[in-house]
N, C-alpha and C. Protein backbone atom coordinates (compact mmCIF):
# COMPACT_ATOMS: atom_id res chain seq x y z
N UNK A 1 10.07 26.33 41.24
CA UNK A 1 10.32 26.71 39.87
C UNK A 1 11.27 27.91 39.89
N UNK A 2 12.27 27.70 38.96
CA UNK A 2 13.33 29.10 38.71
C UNK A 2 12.57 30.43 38.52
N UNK A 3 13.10 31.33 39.17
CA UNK A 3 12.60 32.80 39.12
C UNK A 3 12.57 33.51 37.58
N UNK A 4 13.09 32.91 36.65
CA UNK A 4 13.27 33.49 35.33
C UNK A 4 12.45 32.00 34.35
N UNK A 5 12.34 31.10 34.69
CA UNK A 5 11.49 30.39 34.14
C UNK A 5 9.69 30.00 33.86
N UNK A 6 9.11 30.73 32.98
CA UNK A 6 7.96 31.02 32.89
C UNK A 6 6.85 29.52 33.82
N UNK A 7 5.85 29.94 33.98
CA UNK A 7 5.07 28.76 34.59
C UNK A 7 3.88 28.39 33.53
N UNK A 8 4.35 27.28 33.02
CA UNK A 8 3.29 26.68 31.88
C UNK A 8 2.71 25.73 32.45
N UNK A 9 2.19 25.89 34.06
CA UNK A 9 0.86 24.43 34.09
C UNK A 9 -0.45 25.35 33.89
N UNK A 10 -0.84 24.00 33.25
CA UNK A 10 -2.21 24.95 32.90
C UNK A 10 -2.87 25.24 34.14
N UNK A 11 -4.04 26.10 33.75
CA UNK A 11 -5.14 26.68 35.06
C UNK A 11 -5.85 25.60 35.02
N UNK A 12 -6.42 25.64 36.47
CA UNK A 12 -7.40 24.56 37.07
C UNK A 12 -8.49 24.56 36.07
N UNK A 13 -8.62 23.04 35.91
CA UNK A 13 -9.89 22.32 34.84
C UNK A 13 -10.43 21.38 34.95
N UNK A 14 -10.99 20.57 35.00
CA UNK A 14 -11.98 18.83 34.93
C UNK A 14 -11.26 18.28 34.11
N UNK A 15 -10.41 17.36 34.52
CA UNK A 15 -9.32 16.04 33.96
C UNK A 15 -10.45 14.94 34.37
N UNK A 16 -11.01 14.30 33.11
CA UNK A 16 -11.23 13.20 33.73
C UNK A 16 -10.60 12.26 33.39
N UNK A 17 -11.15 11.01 34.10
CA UNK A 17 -10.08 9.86 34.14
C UNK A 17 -10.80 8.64 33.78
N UNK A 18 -9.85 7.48 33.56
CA UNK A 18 -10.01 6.55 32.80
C UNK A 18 -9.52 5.50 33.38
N UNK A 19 -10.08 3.87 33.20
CA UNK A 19 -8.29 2.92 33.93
C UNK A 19 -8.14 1.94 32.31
N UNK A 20 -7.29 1.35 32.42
CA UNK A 20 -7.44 0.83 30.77
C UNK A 20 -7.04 -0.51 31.22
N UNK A 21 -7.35 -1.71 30.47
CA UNK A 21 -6.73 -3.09 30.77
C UNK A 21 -5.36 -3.19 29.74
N UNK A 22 -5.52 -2.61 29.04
CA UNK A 22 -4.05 -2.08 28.47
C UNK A 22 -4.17 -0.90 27.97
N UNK A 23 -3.39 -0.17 29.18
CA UNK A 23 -3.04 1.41 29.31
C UNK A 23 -2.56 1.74 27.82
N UNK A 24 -1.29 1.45 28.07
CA UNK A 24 -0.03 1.82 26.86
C UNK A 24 -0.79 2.07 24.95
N UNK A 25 -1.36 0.38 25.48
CA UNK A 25 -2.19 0.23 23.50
C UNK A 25 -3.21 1.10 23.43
N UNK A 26 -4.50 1.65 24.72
CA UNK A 26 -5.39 2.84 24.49
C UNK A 26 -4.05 4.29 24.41
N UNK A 27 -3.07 4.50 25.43
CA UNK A 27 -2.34 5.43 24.85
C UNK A 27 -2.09 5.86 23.69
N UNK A 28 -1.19 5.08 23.04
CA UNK A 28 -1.02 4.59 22.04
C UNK A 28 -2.50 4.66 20.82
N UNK A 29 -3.22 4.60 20.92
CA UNK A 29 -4.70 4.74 20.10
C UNK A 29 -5.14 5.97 20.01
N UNK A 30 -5.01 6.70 21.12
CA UNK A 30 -5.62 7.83 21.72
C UNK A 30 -4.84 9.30 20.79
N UNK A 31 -3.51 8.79 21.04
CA UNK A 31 -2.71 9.45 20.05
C UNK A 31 -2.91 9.84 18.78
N UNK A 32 -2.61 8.34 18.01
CA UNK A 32 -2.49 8.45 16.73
C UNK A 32 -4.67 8.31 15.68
N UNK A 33 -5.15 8.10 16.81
CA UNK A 33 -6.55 7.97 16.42
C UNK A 33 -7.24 9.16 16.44
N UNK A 34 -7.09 9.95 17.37
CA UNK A 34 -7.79 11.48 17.93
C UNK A 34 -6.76 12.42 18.47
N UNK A 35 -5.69 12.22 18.34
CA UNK A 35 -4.61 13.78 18.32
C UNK A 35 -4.10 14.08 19.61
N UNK A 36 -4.96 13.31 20.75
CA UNK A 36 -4.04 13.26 21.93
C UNK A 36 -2.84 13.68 22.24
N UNK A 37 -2.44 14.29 22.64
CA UNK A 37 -0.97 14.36 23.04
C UNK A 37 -0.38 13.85 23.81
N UNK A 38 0.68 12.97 24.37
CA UNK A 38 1.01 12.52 25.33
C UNK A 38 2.18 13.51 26.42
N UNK A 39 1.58 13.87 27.43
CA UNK A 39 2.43 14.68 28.03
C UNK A 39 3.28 13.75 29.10
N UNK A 40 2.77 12.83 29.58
CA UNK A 40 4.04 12.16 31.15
C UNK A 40 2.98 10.84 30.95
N UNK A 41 3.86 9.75 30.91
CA UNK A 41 3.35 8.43 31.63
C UNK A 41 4.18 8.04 32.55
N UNK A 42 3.81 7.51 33.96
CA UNK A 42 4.40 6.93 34.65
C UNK A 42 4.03 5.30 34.83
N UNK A 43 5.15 4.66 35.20
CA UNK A 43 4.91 3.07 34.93
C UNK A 43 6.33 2.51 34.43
N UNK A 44 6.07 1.14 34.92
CA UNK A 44 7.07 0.11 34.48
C UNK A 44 6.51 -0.75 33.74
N UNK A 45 7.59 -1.21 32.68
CA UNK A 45 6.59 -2.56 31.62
C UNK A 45 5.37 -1.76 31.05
N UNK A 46 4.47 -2.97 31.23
CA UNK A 46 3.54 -2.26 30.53
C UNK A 46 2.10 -1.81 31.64
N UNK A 47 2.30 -1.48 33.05
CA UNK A 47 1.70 -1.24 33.69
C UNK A 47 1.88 0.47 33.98
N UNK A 48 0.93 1.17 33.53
CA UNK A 48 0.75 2.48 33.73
C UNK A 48 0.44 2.66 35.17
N UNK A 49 1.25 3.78 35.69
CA UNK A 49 0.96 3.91 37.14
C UNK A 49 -0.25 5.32 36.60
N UNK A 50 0.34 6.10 35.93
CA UNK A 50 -0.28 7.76 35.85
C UNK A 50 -0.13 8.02 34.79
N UNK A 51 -1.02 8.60 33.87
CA UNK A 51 -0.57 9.32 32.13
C UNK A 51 -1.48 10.28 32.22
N UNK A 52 -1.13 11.53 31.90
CA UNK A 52 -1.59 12.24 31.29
C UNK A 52 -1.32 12.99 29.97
N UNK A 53 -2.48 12.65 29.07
CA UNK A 53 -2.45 13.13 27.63
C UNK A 53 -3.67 14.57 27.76
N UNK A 54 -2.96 15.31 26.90
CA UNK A 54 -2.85 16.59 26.64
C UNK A 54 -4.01 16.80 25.75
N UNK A 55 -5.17 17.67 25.54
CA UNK A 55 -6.01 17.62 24.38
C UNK A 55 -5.41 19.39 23.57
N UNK A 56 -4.92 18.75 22.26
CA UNK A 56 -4.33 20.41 21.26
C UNK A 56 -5.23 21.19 22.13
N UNK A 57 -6.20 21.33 22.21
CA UNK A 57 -7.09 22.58 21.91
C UNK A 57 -7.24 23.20 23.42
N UNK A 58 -7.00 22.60 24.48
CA UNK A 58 -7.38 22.78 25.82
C UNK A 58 -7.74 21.58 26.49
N UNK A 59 -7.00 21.68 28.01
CA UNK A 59 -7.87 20.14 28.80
C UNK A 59 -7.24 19.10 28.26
N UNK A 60 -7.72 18.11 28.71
CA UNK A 60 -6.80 16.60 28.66
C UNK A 60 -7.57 15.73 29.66
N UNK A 61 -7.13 14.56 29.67
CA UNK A 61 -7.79 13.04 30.03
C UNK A 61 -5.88 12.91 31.26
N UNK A 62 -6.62 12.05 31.94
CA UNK A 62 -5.69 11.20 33.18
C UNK A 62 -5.98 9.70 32.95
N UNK A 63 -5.57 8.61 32.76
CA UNK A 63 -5.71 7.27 32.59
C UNK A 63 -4.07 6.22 33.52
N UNK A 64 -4.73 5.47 34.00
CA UNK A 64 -3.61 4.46 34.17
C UNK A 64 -4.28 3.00 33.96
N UNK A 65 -3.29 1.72 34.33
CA UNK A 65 -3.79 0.88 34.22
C UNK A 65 -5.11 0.48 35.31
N UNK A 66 -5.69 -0.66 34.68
CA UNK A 66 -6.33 -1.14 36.39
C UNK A 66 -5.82 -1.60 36.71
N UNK A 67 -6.34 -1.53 38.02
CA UNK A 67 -5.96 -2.31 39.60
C UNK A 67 -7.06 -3.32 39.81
N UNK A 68 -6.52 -4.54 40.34
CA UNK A 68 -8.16 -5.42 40.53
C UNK A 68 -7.55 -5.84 41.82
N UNK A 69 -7.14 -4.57 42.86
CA UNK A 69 -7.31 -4.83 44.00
C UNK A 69 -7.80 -4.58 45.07
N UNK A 70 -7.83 -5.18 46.44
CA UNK A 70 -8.85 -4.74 47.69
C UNK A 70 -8.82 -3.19 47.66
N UNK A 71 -7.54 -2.71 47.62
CA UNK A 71 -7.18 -1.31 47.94
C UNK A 71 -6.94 0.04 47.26
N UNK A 72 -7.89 -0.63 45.74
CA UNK A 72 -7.54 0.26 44.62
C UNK A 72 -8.54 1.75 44.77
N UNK A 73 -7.71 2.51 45.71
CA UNK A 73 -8.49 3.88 46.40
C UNK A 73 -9.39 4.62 44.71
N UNK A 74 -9.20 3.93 43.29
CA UNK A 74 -10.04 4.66 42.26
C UNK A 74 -10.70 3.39 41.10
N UNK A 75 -11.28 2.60 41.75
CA UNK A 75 -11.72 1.27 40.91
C UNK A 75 -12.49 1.23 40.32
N UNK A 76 -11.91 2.16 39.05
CA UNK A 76 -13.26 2.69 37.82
C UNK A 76 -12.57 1.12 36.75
N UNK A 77 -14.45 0.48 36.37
CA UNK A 77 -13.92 -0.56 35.42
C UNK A 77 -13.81 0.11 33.84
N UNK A 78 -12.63 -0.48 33.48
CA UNK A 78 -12.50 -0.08 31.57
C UNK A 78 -13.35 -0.52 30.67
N UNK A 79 -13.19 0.44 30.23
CA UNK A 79 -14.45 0.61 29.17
C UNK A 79 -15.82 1.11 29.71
N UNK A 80 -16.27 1.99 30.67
CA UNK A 80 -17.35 2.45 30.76
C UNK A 80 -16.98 4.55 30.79
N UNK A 81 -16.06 4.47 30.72
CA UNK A 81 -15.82 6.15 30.25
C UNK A 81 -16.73 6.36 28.86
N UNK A 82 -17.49 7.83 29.08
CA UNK A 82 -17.19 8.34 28.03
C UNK A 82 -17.42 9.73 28.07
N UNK A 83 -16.96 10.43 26.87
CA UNK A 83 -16.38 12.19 27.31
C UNK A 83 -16.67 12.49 25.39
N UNK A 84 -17.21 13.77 26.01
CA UNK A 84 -17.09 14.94 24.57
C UNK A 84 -15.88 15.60 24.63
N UNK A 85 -15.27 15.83 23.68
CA UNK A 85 -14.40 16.57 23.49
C UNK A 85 -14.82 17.60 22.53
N UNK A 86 -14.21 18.93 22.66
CA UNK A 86 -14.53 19.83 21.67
C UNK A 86 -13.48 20.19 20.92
N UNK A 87 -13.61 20.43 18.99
CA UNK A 87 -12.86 20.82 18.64
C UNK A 87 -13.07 21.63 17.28
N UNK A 88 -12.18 22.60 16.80
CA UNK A 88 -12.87 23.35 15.56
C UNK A 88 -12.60 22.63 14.74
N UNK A 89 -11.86 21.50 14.31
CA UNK A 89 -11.61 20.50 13.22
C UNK A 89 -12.74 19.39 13.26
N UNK A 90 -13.86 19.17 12.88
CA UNK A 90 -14.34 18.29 13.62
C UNK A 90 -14.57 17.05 12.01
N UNK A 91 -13.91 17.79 11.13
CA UNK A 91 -14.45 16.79 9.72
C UNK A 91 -12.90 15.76 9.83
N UNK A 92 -11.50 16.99 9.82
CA UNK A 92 -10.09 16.66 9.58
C UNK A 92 -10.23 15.27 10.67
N UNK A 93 -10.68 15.83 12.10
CA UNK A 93 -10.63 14.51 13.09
C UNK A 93 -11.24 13.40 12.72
N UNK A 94 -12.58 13.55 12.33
CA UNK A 94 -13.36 11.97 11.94
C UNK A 94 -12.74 11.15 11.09
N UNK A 95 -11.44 12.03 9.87
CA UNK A 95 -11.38 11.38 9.03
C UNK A 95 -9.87 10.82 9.51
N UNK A 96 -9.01 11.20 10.32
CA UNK A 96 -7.85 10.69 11.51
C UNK A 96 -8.44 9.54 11.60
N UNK A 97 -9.71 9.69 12.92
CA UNK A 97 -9.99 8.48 13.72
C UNK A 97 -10.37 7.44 12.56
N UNK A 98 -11.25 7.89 11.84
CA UNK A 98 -11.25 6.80 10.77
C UNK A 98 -10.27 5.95 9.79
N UNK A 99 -9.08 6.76 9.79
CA UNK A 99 -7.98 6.13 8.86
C UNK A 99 -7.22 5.50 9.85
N UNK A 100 -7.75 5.81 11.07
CA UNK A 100 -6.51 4.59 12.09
C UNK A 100 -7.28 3.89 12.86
N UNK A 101 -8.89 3.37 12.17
CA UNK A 101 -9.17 1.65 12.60
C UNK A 101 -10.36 2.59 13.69
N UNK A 102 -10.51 3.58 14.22
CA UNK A 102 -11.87 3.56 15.30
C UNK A 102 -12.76 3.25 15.13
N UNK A 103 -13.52 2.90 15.82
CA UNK A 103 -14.74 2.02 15.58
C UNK A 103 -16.07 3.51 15.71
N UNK A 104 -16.43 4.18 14.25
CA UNK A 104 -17.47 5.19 14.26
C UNK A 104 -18.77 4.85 14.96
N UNK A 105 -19.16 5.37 16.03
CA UNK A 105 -20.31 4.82 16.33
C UNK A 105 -21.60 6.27 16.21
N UNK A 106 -21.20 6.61 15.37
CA UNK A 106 -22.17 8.08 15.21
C UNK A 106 -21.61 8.98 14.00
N UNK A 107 -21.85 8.91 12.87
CA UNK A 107 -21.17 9.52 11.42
C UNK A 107 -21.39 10.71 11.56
N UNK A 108 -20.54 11.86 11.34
CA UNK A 108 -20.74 13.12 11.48
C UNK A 108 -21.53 13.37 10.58
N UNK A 109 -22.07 14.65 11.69
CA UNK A 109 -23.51 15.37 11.25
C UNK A 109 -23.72 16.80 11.91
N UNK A 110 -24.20 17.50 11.56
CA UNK A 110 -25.16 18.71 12.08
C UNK A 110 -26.12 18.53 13.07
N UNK A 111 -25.60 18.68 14.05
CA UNK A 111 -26.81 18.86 14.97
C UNK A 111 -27.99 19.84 15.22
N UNK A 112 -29.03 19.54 15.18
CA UNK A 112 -29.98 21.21 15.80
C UNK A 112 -29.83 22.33 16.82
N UNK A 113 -28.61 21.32 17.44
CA UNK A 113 -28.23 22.56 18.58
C UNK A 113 -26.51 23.22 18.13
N UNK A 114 -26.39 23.32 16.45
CA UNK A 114 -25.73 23.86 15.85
C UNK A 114 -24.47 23.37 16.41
N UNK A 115 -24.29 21.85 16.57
CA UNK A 115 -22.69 21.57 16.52
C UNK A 115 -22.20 20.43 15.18
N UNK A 116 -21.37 20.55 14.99
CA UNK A 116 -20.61 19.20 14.13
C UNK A 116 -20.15 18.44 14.74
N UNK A 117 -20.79 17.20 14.65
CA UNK A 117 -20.14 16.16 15.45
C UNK A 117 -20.15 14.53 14.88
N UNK A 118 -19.46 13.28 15.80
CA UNK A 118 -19.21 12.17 15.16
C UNK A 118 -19.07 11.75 16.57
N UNK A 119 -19.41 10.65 16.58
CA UNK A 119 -18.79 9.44 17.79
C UNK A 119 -18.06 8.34 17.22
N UNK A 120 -16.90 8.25 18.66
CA UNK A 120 -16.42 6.75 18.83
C UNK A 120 -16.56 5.69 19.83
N UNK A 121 -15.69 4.81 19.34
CA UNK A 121 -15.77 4.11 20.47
C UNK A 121 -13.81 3.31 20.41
N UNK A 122 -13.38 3.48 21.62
CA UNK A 122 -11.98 3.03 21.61
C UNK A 122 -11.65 1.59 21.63
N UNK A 123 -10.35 1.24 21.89
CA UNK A 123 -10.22 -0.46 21.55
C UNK A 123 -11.08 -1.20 23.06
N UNK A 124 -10.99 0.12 24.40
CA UNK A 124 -11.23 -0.39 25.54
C UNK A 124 -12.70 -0.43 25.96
N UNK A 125 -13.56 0.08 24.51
CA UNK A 125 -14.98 0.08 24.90
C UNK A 125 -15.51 1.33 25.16
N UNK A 126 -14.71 2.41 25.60
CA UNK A 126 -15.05 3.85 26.08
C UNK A 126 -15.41 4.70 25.17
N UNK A 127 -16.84 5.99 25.16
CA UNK A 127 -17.37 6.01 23.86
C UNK A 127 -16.86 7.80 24.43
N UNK A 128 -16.72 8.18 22.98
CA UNK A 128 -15.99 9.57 22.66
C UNK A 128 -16.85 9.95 22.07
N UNK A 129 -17.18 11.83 22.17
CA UNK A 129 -17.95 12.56 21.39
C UNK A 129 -17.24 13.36 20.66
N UNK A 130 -16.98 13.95 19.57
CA UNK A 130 -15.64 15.24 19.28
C UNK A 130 -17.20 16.01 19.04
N UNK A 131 -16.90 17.75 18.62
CA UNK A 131 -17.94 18.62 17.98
C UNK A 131 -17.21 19.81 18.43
N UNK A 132 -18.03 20.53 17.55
CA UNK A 132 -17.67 21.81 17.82
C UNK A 132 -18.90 22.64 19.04
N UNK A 133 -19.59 22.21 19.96
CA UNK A 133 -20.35 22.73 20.57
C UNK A 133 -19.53 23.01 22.15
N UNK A 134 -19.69 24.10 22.20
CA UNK A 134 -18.64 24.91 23.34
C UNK A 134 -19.29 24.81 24.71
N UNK A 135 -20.98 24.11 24.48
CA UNK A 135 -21.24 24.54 25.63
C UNK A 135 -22.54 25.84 26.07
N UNK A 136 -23.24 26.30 27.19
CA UNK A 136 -24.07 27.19 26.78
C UNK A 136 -23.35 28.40 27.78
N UNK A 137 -23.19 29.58 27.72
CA UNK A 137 -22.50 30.70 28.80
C UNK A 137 -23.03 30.19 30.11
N UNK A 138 -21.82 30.59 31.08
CA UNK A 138 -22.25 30.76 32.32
C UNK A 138 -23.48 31.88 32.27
N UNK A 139 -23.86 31.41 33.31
CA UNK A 139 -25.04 32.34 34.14
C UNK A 139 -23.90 33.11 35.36
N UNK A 140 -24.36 34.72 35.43
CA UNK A 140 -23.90 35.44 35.87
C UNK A 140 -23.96 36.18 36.99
């Protein structure tokens, strides 16, 4: 990297990952359904080698296509992900994912452990949490 050019990769975090039977159309969903950002896909056609999408708030997801082969060194099957995401919008988002077709599988609500939250579920089967719950402090 250039000596006068700032360094914007983020700090080390838990990317998890995903494989999709069609990468591009969950891309593509992930986006315009829950705010995703798309930072780099790699791939030809419509076979995703590598994508990573960006989450606004912090952190991000890794997804490519599957592989249904002998040698696929990460042979996670699609559609069995699923991940919380946290965010301070958590009404503005439900009502996103809802105006672009997600399938609600949990109507936002108040939780007792004081978060706002809603579930989905994507076109590939993989079930999403959004809320505003951060989590409990490290122990010190």
């Amino acid at each position: 990297m250039p000596e006068n050019q700032p360094d914007t990769t983020p700090a080390p975090q838990v990317w998890p990952t995903l494989r999709a039977r069609d990468a591009r159309g969950l891309i593509r969903f992930l986006v315009e359904a829950f705010g995703f950002e798309e930072t780099v896909v790699h791939g030809e056609g419509e076979r995703v080698a590598h994508a990573q999408l960006s989450w606004p708030e912090g952190g991000g997801i890794m997804l490519g296509s599957v592989r249904e082969t002998e040698d696929d060194r990460w042979p996670l099957r699609p559609g069995t992900f699923g991940g919380y995401v946290v965010t301070d919008r958590p009404d503005e988002l439900y009502a996103r994912a809802r105006a672009a077709g997600a399938e609600i599988i949990a109507e936002l609500n108040d939780t007792d452990y004081g978060s706002r939250e809603f579930g989905a579920r994507d076109p590939e089967g993989n079930l999403w949490s959004f809320g505003t719950y951060r989590g409990e402090p490290r122990k010190v």
